[in-house]
N, C-alpha and C. Protein backbone atom coordinates (compact mmCIF):
# COMPACT_ATOMS: atom_id res chain seq x y z
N UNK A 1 0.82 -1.18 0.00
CA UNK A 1 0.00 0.00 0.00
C UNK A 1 0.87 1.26 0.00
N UNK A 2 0.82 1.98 -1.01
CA UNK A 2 1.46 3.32 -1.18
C UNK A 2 0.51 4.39 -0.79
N UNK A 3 0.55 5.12 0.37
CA UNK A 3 0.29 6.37 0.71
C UNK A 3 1.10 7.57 0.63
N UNK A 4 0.12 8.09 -0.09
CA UNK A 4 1.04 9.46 -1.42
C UNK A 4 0.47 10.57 0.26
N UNK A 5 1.58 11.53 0.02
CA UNK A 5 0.82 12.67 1.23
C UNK A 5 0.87 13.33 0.11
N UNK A 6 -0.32 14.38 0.64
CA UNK A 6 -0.70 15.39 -0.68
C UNK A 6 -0.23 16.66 0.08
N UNK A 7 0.81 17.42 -0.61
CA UNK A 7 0.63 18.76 0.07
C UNK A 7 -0.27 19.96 -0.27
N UNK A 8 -1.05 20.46 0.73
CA UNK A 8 -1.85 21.56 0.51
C UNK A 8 -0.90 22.44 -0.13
N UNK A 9 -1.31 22.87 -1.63
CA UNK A 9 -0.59 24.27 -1.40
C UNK A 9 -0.51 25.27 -1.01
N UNK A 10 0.96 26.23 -1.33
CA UNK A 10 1.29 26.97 0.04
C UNK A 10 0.43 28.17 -0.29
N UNK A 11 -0.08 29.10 0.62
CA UNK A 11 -0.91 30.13 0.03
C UNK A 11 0.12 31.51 -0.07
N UNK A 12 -0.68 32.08 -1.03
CA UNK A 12 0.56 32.77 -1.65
C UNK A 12 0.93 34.04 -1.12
N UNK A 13 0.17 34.09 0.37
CA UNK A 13 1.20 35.59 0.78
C UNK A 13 2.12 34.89 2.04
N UNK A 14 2.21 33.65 1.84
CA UNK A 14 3.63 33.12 2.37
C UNK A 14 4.94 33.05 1.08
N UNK A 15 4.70 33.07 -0.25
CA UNK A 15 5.90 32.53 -0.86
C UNK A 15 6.61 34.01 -0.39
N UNK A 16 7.84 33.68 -0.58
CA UNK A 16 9.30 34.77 -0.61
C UNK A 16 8.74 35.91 -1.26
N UNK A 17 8.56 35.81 -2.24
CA UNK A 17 7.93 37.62 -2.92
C UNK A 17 7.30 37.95 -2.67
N UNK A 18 6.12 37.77 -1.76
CA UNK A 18 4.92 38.20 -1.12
C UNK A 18 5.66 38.55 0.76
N UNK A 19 6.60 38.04 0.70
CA UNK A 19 6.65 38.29 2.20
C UNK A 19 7.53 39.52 2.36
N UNK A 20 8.77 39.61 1.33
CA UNK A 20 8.90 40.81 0.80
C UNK A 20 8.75 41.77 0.84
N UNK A 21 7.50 41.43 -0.31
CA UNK A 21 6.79 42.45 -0.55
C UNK A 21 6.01 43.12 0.93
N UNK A 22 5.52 42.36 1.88
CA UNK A 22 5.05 42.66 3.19
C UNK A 22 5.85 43.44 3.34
N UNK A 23 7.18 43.11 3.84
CA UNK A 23 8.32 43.74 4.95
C UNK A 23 8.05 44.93 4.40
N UNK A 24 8.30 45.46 3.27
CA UNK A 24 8.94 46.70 2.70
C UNK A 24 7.44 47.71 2.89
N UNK A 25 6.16 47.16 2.60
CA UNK A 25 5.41 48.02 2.42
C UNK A 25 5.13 48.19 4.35
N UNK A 26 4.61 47.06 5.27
CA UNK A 26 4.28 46.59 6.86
C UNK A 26 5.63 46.77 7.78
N UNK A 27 6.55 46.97 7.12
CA UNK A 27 7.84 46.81 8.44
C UNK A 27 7.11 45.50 8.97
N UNK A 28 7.97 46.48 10.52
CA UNK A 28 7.62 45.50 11.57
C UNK A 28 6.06 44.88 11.92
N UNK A 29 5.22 44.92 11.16
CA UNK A 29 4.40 44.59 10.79
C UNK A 29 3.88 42.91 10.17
N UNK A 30 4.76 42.70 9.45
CA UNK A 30 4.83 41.68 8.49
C UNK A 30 5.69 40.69 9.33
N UNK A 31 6.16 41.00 10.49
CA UNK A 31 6.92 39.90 10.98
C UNK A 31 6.07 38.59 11.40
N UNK A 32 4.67 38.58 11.72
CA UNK A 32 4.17 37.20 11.92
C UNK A 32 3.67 36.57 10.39
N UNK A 33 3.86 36.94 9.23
CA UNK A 33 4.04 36.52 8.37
C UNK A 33 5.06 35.90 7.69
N UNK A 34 6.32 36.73 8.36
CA UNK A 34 7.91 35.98 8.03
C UNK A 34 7.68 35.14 8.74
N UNK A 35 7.34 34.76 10.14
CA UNK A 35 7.39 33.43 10.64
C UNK A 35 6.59 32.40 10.91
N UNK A 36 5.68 33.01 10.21
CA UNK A 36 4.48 31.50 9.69
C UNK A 36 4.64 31.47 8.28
N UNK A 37 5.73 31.42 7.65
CA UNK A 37 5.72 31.77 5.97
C UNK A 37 6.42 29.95 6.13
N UNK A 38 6.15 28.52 5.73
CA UNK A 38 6.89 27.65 5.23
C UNK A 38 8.19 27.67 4.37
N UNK A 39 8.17 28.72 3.39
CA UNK A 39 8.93 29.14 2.41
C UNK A 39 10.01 29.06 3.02
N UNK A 40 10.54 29.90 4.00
CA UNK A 40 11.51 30.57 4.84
C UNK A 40 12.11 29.59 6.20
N UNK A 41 13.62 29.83 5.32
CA UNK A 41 14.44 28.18 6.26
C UNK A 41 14.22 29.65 7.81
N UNK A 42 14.63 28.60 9.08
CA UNK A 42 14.92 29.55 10.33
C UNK A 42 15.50 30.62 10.20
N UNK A 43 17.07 29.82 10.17
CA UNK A 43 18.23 31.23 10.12
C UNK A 43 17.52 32.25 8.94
N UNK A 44 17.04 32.48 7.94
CA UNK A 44 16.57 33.58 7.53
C UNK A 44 15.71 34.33 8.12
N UNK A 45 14.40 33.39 8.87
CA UNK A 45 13.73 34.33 9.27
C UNK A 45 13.71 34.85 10.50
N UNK A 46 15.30 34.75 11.33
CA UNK A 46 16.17 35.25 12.41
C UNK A 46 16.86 36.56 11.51
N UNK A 47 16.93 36.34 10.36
CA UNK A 47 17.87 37.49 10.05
C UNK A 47 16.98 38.49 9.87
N UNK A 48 15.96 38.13 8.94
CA UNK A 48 15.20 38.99 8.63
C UNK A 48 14.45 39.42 9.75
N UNK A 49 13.91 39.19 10.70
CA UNK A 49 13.58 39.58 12.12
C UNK A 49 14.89 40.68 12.88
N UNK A 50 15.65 40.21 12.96
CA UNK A 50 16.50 41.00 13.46
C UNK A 50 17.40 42.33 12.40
N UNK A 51 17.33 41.92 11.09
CA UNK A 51 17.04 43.23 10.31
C UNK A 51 15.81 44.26 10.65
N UNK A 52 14.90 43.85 10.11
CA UNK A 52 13.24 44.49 10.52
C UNK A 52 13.52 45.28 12.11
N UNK A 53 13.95 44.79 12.63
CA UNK A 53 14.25 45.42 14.24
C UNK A 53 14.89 46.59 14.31
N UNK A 54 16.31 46.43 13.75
CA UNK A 54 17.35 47.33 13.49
C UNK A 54 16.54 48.28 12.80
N UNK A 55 16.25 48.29 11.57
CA UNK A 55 15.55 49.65 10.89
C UNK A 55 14.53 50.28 11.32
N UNK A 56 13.58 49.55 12.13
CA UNK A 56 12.63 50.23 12.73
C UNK A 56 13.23 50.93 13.83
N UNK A 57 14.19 50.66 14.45
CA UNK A 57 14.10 51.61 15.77
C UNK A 57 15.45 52.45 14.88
N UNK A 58 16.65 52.23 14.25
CA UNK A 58 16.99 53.55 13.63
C UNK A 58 15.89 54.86 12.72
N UNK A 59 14.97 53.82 12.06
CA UNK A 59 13.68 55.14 11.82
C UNK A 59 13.19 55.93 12.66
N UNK A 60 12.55 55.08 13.85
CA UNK A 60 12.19 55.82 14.80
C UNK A 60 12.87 56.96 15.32
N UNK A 61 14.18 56.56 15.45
CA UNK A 61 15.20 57.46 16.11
C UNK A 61 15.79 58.42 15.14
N UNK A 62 16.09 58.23 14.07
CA UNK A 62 15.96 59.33 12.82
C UNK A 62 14.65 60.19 12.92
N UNK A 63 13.41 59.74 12.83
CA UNK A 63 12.20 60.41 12.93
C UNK A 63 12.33 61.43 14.26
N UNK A 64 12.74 60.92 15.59
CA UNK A 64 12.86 61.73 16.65
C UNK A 64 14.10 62.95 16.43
N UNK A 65 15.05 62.42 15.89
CA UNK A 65 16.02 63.57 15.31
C UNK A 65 15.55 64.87 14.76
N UNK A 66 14.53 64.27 13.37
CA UNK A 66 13.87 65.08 12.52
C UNK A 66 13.11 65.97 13.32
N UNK A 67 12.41 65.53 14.37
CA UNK A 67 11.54 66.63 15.32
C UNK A 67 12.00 67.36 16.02
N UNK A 68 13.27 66.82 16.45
CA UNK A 68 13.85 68.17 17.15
C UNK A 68 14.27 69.43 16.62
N UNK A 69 14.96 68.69 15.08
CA UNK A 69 15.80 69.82 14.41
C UNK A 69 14.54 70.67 14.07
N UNK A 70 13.59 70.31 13.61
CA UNK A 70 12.19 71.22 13.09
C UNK A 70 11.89 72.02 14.06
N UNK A 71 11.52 71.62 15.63
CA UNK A 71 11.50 72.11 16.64
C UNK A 71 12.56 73.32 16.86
N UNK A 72 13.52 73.01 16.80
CA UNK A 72 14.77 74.06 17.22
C UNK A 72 14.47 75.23 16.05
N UNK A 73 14.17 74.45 14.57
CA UNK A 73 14.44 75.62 14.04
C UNK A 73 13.04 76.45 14.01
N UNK A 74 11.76 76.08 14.12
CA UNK A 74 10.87 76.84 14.26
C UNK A 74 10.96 77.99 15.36
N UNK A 75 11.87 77.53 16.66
CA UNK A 75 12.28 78.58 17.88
C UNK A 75 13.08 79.48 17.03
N UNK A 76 14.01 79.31 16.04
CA UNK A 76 15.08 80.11 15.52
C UNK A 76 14.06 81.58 14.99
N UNK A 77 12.97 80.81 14.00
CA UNK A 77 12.14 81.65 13.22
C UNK A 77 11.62 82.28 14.10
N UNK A 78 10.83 81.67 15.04
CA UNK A 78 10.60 82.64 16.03
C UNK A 78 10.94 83.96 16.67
N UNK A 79 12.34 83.47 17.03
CA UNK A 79 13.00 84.01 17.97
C UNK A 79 13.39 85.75 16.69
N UNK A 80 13.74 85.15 15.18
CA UNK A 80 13.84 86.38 14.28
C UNK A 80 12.49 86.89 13.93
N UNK A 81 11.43 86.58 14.16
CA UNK A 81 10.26 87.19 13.83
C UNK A 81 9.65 88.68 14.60
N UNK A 82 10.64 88.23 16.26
CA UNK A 82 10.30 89.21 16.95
C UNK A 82 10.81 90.67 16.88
């Protein structure tokens, strides 16, 4: 008796170009998709997790940069308006 296993196929916002495509548009967002994705051996989706990490909190922290300097310089304008 030969029992064939049938695999369901995989649905397609797990393959690699769809998950991708997640990261870039979801960030850190898309990460429970990198790791319910079959597609994706471990060690990648350790890297890619711990990439996704790194850029989000340098954005963040670029973004907080950006508010200060805006901040400071709106005081500047200010400060010549008077």
């Amino acid at each position: 008796m030969s029992e064939e296993k049938k695999e369901k196929p995989m649905k397609w916002y797990y393959k690699p170009v769809w998950v991708i495509i997640a990261i870039l548009a979801l960030g850190p967002l898309a990460l429970p998709i990198v790791w319910l994705s079959p597609a994706l051996k471990k060690w990648l989706k350790i890297v890619l997790t711990v990439a996704i990490i790194i850029v989000t909190i340098w954005l963040a922290r670029a973004t907080v940069d950006i508010y200060h300097s805006i901040l400071k310089q709106m005081t500047e304008i200010e400060g010549i308006m008077r």
